[in-house]
N, C-alpha and C. Protein backbone atom coordinates (compact mmCIF):
# COMPACT_ATOMS: atom_id res chain seq x y z
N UNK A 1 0.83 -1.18 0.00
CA UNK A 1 0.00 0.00 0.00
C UNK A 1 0.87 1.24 0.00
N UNK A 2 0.76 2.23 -0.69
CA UNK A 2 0.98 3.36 -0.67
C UNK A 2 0.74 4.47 0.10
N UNK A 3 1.24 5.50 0.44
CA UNK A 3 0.74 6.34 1.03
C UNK A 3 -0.55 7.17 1.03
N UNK A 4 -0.86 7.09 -0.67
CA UNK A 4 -2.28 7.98 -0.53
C UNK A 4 -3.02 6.97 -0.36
N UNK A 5 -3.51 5.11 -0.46
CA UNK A 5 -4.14 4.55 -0.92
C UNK A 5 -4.72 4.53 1.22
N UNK A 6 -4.01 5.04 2.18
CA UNK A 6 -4.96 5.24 3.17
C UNK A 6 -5.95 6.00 3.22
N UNK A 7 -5.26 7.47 2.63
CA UNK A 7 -6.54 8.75 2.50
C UNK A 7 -7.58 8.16 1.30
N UNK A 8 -7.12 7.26 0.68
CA UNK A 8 -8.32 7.19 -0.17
C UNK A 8 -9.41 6.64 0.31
N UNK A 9 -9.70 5.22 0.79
CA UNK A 9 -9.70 4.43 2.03
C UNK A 9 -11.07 5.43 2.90
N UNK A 10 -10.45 6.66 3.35
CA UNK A 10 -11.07 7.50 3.89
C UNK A 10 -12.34 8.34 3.34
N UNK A 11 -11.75 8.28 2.22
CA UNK A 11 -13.01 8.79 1.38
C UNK A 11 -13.60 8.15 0.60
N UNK A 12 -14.09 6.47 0.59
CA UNK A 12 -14.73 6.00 0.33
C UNK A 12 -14.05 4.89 -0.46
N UNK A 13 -13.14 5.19 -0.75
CA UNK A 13 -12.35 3.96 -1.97
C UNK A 13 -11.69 2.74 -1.46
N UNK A 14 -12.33 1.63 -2.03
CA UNK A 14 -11.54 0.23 -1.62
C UNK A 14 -11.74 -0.57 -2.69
N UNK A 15 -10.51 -1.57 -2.04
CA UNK A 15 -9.95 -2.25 -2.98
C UNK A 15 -11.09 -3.35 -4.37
N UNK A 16 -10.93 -2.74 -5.35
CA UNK A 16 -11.72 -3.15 -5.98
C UNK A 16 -11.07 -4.46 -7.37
N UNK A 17 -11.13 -5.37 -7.31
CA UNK A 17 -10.99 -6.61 -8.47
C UNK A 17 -11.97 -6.94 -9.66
N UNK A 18 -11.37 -6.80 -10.84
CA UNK A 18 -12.55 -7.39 -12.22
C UNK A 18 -11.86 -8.16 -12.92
N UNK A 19 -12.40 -9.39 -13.23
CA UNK A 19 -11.87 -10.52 -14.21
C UNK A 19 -12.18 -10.08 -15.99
N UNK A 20 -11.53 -9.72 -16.37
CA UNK A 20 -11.99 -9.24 -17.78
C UNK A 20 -11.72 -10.56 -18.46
N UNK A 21 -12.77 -10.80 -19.59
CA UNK A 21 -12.57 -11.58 -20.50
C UNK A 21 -12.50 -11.05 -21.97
N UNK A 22 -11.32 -11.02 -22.69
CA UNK A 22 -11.93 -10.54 -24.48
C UNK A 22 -11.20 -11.29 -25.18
N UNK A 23 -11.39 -11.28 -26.48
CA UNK A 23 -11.44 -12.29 -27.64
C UNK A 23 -9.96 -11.96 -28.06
N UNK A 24 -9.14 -12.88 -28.27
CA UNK A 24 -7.75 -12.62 -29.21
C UNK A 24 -7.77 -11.98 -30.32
N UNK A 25 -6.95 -10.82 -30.62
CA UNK A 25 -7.42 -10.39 -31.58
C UNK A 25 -7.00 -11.12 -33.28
N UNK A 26 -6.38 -12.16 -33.25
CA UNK A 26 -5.77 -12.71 -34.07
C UNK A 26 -6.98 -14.23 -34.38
N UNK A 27 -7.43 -14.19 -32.56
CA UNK A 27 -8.00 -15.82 -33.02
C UNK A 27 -9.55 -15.33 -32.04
N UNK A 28 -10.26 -14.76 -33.00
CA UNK A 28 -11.44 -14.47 -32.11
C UNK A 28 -11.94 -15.60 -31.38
N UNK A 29 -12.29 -16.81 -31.75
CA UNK A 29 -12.73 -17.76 -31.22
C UNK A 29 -12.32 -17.91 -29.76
N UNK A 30 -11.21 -17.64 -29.03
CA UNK A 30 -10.87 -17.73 -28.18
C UNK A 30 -10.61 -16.59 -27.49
N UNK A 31 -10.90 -16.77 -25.94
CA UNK A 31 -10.95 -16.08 -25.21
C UNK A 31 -9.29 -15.80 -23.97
N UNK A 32 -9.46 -14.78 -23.58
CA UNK A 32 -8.48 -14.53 -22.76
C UNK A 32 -8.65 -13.81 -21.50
N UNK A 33 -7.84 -14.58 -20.35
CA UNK A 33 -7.98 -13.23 -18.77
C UNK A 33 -7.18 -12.41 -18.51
N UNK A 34 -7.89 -11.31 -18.27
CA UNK A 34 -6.89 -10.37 -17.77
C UNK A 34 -7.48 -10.05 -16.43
N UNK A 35 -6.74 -9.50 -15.01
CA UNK A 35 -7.23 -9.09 -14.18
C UNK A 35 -6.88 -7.96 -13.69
N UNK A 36 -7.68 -6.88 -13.13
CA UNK A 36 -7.50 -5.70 -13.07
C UNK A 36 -7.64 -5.46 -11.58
N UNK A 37 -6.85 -4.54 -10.90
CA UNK A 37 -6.67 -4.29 -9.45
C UNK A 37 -6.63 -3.09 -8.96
N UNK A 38 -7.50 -2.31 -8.68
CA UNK A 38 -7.37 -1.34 -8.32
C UNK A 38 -8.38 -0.43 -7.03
N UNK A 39 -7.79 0.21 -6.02
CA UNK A 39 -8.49 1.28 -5.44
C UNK A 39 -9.66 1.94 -6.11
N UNK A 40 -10.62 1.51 -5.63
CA UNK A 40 -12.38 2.37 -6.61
C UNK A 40 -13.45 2.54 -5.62
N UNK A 41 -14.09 3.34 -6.40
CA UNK A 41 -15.33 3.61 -5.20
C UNK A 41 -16.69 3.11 -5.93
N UNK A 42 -17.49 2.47 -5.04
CA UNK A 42 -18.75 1.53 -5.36
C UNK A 42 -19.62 3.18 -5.16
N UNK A 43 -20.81 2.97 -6.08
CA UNK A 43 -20.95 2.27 -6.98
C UNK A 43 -20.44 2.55 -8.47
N UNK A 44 -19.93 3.71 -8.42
CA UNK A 44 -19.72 4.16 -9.78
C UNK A 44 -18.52 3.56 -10.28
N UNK A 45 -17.32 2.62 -9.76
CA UNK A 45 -15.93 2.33 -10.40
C UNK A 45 -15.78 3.34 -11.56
N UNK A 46 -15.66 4.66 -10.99
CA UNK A 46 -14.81 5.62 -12.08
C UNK A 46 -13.58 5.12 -12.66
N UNK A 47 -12.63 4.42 -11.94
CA UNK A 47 -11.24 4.01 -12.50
C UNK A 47 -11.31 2.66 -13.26
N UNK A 48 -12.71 2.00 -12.88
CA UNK A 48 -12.38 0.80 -13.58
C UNK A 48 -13.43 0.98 -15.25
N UNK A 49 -14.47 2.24 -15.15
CA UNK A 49 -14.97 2.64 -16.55
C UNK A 49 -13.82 3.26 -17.30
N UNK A 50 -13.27 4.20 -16.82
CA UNK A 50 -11.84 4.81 -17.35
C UNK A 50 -11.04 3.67 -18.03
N UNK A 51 -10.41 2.64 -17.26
CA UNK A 51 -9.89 1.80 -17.59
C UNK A 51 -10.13 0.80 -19.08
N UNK A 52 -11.55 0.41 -19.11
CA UNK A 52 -12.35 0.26 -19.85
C UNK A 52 -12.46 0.92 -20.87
N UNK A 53 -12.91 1.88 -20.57
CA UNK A 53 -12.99 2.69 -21.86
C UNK A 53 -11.47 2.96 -22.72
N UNK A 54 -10.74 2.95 -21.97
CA UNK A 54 -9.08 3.31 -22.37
C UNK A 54 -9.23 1.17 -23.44
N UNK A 55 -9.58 0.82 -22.64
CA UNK A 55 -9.26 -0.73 -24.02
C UNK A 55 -9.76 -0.65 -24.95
N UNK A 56 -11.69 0.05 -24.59
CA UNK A 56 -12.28 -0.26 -26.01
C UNK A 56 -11.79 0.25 -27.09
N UNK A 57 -11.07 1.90 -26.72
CA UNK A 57 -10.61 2.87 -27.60
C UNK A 57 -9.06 2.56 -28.13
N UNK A 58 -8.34 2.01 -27.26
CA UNK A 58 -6.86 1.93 -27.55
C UNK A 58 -6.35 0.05 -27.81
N UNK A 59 -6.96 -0.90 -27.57
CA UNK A 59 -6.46 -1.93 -27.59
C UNK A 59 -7.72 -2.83 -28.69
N UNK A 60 -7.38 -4.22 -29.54
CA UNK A 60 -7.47 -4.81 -30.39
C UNK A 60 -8.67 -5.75 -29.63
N UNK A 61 -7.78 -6.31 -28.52
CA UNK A 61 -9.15 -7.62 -27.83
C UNK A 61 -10.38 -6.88 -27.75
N UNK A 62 -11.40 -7.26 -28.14
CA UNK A 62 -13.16 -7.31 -28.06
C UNK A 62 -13.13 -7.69 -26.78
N UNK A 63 -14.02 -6.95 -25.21
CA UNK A 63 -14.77 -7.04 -24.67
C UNK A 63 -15.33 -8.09 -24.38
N UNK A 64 -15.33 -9.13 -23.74
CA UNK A 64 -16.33 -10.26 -24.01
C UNK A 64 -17.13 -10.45 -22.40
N UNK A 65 -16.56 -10.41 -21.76
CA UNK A 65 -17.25 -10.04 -20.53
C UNK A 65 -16.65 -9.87 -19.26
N UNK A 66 -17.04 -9.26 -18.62
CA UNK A 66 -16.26 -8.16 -16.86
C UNK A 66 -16.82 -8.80 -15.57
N UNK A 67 -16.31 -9.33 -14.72
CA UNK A 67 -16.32 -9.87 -13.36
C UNK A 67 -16.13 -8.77 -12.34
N UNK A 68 -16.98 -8.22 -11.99
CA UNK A 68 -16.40 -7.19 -11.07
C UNK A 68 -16.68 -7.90 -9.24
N UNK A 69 -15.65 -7.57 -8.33
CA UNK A 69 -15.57 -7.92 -6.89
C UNK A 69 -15.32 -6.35 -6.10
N UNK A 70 -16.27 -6.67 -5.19
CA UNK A 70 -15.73 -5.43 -4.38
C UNK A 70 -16.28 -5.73 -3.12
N UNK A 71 -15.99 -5.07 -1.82
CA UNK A 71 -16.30 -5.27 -0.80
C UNK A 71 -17.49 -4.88 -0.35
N UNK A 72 -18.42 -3.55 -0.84
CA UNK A 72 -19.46 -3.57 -1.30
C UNK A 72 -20.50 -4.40 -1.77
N UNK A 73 -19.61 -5.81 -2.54
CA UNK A 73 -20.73 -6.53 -3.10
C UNK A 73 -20.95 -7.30 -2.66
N UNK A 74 -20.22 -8.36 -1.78
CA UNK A 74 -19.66 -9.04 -0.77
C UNK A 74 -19.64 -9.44 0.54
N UNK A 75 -19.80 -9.83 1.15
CA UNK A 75 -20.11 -9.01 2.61
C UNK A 75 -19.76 -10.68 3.99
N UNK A 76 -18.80 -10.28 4.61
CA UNK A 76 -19.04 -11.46 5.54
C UNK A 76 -20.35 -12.26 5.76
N UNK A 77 -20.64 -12.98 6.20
CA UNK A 77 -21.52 -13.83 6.95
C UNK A 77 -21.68 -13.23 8.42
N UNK A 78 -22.98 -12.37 8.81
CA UNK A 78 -23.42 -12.00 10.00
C UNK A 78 -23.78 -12.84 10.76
N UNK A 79 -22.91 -13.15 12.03
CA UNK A 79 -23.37 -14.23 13.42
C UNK A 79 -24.31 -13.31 14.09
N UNK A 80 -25.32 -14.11 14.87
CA UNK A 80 -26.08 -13.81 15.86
C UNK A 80 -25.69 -14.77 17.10
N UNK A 81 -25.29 -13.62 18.42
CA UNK A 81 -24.63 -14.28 19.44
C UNK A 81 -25.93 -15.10 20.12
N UNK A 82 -25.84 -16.14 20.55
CA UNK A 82 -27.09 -16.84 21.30
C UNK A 82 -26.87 -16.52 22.99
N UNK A 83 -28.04 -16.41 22.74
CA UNK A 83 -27.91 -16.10 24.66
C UNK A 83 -27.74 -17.59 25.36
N UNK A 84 -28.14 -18.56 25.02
CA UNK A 84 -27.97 -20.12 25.73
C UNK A 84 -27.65 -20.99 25.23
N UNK A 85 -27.00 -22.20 25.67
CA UNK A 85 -26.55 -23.39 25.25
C UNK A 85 -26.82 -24.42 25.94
N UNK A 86 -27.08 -25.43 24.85
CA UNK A 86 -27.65 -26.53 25.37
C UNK A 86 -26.99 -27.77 25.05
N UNK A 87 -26.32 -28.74 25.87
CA UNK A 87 -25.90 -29.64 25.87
C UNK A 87 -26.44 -31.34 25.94
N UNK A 88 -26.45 -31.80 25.05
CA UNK A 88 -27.13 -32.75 25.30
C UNK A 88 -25.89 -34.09 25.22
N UNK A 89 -26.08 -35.58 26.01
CA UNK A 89 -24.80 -35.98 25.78
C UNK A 89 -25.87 -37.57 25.61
């Protein structure tokens, strides 16, 4: 982690993951992963549309489909503490 990636943190941004899938540009038939890692803020992923948009416009692979993870989407499993226990033997 970096130094700003605490203040970011602070203002709403965490760690955000997307599995991109797009087509070779040589062998469409087949597909390829790329994974993308970055500090973003739910719900809008400004850095990961940016990002995006920077492939559709600048790179050859077709789009084929986006996995997005975030902590936002995600969420532990909430325990409920029990007040009693019962033992049976």
């Amino acid at each position: 982690m970096g130094p700003g990636d605490f203040a970011a943190q602070l203002r709403g941004f965490s760690l955000t993951t997307a599995e991109i899938l797009y087509r070779m540009p040589d062998h469409p038939s087949l597909l390829q992963s790329y994974i993308w890692q970055e500090y973003d803020l739910h719900p809008l992923f400004p850095k990961l549309k940016g990002f995006l948009n920077f492939w559709s416009e600048n790179l050859e692979g077709a789009l084929y489909r986006i996995r997005v993870t975030h902590k936002a989407l995600i969420h532990p499993r909430e325990y409920d503490f029990v007040a009693s226990e019962f033992r049976l033997h």
